[in-house]
N, C-alpha and C. Protein backbone atom coordinates (compact mmCIF):
# COMPACT_ATOMS: atom_id res chain seq x y z
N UNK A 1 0.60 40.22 -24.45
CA UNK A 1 1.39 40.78 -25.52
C UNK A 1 2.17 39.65 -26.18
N UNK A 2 2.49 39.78 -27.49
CA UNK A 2 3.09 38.88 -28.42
C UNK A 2 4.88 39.01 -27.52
N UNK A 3 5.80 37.60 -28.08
CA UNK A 3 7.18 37.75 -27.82
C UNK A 3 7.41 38.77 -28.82
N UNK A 4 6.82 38.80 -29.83
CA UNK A 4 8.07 40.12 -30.66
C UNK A 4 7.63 41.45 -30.41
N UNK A 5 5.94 41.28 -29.97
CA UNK A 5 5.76 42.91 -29.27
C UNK A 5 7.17 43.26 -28.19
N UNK A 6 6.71 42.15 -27.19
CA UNK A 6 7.58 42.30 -26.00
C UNK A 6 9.19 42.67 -26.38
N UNK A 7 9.74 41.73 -27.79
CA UNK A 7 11.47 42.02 -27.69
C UNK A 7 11.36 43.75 -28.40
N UNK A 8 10.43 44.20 -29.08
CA UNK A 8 10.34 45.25 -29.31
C UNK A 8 10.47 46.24 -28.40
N UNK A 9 9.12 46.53 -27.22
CA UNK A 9 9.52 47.28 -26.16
C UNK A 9 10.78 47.17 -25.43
N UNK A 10 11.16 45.77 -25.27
CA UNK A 10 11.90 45.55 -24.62
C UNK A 10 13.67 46.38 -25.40
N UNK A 11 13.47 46.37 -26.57
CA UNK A 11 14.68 47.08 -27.33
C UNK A 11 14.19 48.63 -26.68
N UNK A 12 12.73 48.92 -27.33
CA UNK A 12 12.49 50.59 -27.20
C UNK A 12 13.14 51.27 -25.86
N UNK A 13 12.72 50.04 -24.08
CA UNK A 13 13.30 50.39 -23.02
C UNK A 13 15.00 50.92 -23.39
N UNK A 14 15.38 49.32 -23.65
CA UNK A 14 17.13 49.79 -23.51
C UNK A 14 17.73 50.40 -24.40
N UNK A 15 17.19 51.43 -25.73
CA UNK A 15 17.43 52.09 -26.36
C UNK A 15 17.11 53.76 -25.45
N UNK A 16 15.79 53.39 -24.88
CA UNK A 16 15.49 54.64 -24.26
C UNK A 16 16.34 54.99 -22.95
N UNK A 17 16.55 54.05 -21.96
CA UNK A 17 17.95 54.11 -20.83
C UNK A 17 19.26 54.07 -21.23
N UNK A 18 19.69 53.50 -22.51
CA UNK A 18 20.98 54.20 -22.86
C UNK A 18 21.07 55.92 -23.49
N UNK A 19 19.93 56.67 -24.21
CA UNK A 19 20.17 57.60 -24.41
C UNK A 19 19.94 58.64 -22.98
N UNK A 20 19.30 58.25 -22.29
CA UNK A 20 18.75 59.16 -20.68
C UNK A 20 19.90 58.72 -19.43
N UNK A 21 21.00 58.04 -19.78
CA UNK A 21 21.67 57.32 -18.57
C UNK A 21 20.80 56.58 -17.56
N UNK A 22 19.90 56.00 -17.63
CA UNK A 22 18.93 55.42 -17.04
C UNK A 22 19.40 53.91 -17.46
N UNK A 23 20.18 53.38 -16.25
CA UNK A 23 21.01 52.33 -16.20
C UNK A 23 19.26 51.18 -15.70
N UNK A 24 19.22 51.18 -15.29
CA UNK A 24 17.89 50.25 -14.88
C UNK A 24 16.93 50.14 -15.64
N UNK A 25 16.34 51.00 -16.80
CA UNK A 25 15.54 51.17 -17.57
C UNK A 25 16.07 50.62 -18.97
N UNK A 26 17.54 50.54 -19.38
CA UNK A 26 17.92 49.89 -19.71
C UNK A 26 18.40 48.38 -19.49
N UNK A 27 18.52 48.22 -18.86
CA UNK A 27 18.75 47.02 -17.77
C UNK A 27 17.01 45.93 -18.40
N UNK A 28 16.53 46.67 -18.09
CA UNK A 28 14.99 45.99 -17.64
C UNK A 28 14.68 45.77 -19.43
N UNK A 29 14.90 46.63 -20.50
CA UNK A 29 15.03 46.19 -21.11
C UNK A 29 15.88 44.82 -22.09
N UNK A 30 16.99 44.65 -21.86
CA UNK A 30 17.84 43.52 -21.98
C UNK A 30 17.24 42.52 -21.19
N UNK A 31 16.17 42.73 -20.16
CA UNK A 31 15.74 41.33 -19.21
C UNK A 31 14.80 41.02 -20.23
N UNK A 32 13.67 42.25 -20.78
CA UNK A 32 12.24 41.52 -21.43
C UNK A 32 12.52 41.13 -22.69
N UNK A 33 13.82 42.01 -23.25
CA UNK A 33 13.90 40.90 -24.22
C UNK A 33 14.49 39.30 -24.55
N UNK A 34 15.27 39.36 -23.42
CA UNK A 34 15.79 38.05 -23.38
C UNK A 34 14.45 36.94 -22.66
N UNK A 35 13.72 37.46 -21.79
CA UNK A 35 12.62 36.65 -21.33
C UNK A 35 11.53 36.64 -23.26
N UNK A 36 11.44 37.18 -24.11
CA UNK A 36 10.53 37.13 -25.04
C UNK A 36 11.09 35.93 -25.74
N UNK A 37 12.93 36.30 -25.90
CA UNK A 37 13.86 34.73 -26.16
C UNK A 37 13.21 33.33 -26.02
N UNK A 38 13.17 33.58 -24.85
CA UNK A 38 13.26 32.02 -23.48
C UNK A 38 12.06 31.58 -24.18
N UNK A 39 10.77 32.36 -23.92
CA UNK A 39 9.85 32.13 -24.17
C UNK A 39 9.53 31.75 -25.57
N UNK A 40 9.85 31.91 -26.67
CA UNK A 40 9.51 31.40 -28.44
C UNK A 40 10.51 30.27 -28.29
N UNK A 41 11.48 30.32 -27.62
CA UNK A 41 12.34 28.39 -27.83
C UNK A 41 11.75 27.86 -27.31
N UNK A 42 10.56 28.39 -25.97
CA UNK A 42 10.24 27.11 -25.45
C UNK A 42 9.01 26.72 -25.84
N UNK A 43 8.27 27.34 -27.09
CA UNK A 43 7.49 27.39 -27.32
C UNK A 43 7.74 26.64 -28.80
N UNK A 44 8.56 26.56 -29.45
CA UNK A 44 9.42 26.11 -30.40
C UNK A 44 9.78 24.31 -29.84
N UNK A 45 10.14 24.55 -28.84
CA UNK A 45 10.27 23.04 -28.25
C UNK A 45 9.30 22.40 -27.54
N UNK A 46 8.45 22.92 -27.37
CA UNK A 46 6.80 22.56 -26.73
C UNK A 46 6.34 21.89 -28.36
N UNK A 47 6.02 22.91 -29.38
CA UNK A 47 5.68 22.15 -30.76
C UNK A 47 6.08 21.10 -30.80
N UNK A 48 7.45 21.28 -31.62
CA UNK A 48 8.84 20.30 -31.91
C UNK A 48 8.40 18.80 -30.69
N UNK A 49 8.40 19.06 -29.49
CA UNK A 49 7.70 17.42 -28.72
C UNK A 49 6.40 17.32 -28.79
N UNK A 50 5.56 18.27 -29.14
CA UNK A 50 4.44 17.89 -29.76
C UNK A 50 4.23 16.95 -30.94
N UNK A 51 4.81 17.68 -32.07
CA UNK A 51 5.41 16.68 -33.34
C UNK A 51 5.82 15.13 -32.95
N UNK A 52 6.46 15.26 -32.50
CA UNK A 52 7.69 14.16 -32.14
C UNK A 52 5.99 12.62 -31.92
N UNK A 53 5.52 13.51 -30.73
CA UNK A 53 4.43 12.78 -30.13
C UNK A 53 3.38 12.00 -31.24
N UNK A 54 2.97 12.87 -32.19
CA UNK A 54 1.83 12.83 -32.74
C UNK A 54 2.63 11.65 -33.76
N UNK A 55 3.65 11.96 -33.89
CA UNK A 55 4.06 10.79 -35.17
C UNK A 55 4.25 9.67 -34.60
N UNK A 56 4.44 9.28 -33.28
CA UNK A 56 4.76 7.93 -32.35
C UNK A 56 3.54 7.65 -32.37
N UNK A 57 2.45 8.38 -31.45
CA UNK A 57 1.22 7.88 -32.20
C UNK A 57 0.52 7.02 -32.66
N UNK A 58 1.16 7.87 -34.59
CA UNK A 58 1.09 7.40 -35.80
C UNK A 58 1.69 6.24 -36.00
N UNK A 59 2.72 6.26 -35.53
CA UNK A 59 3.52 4.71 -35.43
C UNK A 59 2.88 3.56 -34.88
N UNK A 60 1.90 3.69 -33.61
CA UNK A 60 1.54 2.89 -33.40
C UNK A 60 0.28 2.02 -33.65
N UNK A 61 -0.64 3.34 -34.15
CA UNK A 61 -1.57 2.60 -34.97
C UNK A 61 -1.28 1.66 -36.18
């Protein structure tokens, strides 16, 4: 599944455990979306030193 599928469900969960008092189901939502977070910065910074790389590289040819 995509990160924004995931922060999606992950809202739908903790939207759906705050209206049911379902403290854990909410819960679990605030985890997948913050894990969908983690995951696009580090994927954002995986590029970003990718970049970095390819132009040093370039520099050295």
């Amino acid at each position: 599944m995509s990160d924004a599928m995931d922060k999606v469900m992950g809202r739908l969960k903790e939207i759906t455990g705050k209206i049911t008092g379902h403290e854990r189901l909410e819960a679990e939502g605030r985890t997948d979306q913050a894990k969908a977070k983690i995951r696009e910065k580090a994927k954002s910074v995986r590029h970003r030193a990718e970049g970095v790389m390819d132009s040093l590289k370039r520099d050295r040819s």
